[in-house]
PDB file of N, CA and C in Angstrom:
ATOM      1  N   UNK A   1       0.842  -1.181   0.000  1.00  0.00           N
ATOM      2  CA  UNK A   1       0.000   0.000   0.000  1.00  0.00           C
ATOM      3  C   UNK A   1       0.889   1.247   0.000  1.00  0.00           C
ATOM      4  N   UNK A   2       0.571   2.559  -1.213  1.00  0.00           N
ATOM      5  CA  UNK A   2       1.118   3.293  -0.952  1.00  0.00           C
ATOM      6  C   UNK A   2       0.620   4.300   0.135  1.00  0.00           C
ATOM      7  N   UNK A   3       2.565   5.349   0.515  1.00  0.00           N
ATOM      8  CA  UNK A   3       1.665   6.103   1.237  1.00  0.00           C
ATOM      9  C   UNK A   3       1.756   7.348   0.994  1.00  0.00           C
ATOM     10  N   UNK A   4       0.262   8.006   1.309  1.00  0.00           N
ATOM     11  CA  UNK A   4       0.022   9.228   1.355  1.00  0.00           C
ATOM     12  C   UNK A   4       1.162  10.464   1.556  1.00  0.00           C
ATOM     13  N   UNK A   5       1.655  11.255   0.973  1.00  0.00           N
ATOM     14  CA  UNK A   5       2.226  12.303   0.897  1.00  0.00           C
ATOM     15  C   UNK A   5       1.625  13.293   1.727  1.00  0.00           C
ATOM     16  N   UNK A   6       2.037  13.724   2.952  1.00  0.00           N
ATOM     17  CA  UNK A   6       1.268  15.202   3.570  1.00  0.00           C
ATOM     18  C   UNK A   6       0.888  16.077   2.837  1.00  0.00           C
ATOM     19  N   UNK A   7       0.192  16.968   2.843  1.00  0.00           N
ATOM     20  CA  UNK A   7      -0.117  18.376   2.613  1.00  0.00           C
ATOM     21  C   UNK A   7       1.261  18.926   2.642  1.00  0.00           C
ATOM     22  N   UNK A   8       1.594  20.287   1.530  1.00  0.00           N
ATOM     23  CA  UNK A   8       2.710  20.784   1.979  1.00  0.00           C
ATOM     24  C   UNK A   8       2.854  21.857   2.642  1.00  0.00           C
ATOM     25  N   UNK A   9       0.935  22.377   2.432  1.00  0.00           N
ATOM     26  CA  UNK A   9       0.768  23.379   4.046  1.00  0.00           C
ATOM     27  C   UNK A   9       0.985  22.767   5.406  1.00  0.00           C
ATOM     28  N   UNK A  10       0.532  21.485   5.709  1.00  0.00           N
ATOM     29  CA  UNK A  10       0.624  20.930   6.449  1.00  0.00           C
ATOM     30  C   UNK A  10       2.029  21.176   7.219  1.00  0.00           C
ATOM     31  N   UNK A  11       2.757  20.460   6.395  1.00  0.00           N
ATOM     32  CA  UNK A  11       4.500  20.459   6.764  1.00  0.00           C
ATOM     33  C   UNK A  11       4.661  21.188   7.443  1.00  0.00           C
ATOM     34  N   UNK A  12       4.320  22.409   6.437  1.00  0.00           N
ATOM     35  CA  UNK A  12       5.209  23.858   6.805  1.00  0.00           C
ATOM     36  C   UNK A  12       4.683  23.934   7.848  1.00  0.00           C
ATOM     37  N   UNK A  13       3.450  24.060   8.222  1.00  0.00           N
ATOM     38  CA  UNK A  13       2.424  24.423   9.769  1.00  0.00           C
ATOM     39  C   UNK A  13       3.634  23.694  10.865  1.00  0.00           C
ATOM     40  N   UNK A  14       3.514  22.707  10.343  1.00  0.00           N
ATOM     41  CA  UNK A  14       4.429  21.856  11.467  1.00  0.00           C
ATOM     42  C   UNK A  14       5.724  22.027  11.449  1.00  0.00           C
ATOM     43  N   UNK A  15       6.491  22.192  10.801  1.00  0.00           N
ATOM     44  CA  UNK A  15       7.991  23.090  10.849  1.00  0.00           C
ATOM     45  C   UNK A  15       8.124  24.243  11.750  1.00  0.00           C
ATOM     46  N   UNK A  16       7.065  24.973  11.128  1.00  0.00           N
ATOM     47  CA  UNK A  16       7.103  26.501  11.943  1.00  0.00           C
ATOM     48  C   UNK A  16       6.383  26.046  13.305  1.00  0.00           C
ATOM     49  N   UNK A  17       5.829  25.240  13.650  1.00  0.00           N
ATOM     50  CA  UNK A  17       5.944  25.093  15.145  1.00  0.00           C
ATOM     51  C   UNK A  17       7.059  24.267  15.703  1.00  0.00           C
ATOM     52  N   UNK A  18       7.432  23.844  15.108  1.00  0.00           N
ATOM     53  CA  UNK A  18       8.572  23.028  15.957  1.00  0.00           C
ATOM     54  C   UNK A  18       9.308  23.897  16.265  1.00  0.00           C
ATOM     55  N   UNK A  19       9.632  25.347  15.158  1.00  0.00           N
ATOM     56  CA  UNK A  19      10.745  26.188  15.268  1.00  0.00           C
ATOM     57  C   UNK A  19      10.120  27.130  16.655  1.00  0.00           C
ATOM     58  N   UNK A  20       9.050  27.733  16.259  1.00  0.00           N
ATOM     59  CA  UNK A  20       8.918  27.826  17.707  1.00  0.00           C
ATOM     60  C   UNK A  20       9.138  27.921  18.833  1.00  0.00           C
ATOM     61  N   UNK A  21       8.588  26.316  18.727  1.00  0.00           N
ATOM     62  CA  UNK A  21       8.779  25.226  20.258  1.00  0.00           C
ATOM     63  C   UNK A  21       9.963  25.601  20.746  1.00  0.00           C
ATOM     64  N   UNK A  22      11.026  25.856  19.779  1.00  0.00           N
ATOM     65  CA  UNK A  22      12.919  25.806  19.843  1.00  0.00           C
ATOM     66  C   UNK A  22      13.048  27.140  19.899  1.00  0.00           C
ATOM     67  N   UNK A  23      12.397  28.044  19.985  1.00  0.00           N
ATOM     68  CA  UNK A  23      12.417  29.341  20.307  1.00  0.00           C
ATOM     69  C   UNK A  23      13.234  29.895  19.422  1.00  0.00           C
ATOM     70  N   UNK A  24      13.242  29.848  18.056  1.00  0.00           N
ATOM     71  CA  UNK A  24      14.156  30.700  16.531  1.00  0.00           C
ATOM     72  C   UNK A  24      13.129  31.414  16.813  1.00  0.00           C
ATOM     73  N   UNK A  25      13.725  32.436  15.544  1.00  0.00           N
ATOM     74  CA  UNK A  25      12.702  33.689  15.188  1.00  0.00           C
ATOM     75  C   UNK A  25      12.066  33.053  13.731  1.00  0.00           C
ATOM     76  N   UNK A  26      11.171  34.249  13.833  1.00  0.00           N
ATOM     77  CA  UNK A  26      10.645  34.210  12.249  1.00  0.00           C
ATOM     78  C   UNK A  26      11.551  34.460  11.355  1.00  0.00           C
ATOM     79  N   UNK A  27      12.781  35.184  11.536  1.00  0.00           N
ATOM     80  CA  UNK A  27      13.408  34.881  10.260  1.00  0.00           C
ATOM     81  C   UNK A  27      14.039  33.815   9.858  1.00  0.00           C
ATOM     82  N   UNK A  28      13.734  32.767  10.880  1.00  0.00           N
ATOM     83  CA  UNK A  28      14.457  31.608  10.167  1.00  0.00           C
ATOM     84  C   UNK A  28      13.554  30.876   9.658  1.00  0.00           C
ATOM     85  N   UNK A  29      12.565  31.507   8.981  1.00  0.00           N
ATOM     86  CA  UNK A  29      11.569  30.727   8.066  1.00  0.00           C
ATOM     87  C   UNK A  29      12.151  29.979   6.527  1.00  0.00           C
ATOM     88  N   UNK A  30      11.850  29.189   6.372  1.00  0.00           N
ATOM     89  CA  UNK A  30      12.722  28.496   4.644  1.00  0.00           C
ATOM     90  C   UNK A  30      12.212  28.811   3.815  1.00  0.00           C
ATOM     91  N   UNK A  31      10.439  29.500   4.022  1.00  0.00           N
ATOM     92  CA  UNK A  31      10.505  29.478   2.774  1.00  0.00           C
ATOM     93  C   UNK A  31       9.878  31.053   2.495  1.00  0.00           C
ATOM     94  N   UNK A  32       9.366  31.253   1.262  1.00  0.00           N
ATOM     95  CA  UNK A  32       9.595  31.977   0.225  1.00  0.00           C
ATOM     96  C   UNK A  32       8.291  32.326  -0.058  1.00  0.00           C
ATOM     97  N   UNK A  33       7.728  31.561  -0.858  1.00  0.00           N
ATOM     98  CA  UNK A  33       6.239  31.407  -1.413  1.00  0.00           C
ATOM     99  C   UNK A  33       5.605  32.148   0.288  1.00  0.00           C
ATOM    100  N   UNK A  34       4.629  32.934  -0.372  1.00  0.00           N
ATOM    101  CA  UNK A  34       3.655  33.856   0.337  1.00  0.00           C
ATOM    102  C   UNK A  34       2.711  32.770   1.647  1.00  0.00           C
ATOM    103  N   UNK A  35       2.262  31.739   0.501  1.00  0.00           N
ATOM    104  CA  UNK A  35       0.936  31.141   1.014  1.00  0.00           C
ATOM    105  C   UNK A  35       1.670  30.155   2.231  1.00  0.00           C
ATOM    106  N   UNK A  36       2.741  29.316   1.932  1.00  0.00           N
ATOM    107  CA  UNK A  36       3.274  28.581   2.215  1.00  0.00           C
ATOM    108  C   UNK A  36       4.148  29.119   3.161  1.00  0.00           C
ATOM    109  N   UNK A  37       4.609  30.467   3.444  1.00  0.00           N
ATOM    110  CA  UNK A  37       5.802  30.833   4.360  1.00  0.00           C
ATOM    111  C   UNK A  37       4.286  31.050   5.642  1.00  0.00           C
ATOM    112  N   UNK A  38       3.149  31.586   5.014  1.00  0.00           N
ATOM    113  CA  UNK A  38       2.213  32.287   6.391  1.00  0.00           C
ATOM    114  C   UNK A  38       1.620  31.031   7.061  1.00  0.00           C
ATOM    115  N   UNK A  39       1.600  29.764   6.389  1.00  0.00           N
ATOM    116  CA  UNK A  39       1.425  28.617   7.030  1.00  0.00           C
ATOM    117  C   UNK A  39       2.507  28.463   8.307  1.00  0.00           C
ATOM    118  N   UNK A  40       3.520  28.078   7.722  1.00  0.00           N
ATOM    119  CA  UNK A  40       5.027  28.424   8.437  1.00  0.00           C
ATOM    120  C   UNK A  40       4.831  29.370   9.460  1.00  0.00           C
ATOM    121  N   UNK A  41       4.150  30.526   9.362  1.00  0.00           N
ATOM    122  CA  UNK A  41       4.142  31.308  10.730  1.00  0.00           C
ATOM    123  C   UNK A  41       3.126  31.311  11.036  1.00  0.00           C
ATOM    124  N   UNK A  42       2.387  30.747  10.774  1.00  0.00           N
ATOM    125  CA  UNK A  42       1.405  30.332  11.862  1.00  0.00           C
ATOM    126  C   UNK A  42       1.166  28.998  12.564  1.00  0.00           C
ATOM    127  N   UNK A  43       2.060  28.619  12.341  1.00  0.00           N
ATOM    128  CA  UNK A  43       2.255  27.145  13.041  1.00  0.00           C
ATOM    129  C   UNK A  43       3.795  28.052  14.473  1.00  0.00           C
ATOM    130  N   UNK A  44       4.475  28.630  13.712  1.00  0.00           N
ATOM    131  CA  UNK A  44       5.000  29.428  15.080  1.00  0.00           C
ATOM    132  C   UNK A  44       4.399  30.009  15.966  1.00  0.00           C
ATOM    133  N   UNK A  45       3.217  31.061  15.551  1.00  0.00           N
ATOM    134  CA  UNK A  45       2.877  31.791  16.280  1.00  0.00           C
ATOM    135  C   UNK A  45       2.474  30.889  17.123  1.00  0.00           C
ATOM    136  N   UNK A  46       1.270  30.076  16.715  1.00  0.00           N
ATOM    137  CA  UNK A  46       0.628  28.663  17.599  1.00  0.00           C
ATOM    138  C   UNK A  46       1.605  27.840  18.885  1.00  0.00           C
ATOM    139  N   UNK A  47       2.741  27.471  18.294  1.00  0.00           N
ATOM    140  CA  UNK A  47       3.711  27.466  19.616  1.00  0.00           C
ATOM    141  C   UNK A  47       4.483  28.295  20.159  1.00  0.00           C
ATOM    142  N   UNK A  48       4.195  29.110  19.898  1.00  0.00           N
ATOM    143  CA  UNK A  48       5.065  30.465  21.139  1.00  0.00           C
ATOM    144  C   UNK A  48       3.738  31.118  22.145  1.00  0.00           C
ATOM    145  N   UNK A  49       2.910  31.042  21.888  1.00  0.00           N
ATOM    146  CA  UNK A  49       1.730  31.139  22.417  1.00  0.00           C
ATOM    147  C   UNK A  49       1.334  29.591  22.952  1.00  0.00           C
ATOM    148  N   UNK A  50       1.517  28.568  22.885  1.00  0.00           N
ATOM    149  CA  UNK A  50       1.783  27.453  23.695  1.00  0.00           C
ATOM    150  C   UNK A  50       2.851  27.084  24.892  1.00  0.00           C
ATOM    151  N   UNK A  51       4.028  28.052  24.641  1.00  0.00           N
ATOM    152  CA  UNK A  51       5.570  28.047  24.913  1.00  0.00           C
ATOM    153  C   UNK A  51       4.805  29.371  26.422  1.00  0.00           C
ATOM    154  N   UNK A  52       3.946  29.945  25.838  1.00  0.00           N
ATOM    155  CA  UNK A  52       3.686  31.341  26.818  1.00  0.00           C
ATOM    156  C   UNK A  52       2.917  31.114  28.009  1.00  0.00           C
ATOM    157  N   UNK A  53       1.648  29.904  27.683  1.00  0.00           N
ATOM    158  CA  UNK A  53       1.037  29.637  28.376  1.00  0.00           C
ATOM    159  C   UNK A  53       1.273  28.385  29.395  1.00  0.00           C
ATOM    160  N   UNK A  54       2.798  28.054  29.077  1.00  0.00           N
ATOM    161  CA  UNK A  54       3.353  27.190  29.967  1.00  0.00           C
ATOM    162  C   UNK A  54       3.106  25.357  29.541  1.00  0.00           C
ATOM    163  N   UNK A  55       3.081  25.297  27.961  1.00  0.00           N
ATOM    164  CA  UNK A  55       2.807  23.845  27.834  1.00  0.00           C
ATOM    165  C   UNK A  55       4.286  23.565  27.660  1.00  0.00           C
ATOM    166  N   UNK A  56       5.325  24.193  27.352  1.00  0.00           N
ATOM    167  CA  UNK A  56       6.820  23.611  27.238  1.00  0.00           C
ATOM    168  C   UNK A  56       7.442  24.467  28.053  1.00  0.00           C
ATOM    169  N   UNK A  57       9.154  24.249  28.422  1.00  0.00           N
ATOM    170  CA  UNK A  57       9.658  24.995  29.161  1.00  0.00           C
ATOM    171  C   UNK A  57      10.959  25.346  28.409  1.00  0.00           C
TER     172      UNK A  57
END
């Protein structure tokens, strides 16, 4: 069975929170493309605002 390929909004969502989580900035975003970088920061914003409210340390 093959498998499914993620979303590549997906990814990015999840990249930019991991980066986050790891406390980088937004400029260490990879990418480029408009649609695809605001995915990317909003998967940060989502964990720094997780990071704020005390779910990581």
């Amino acid at each position: 069975m093959k498998r499914q390929k993620r979303d590549k909004f997906e990814r990015a969502h999840n990249k930019g929170y991991n980066a986050g989580i790891s406390g980088k900035s937004t400029e260490s975003c990879p990418f480029s493309a408009t649609d695809i970088r605001e995915q990317w920061l909003g998967g940060w914003r989502e964990a720094r605002t997780d990071v704020a409210e005390g779910y990581f340390h």
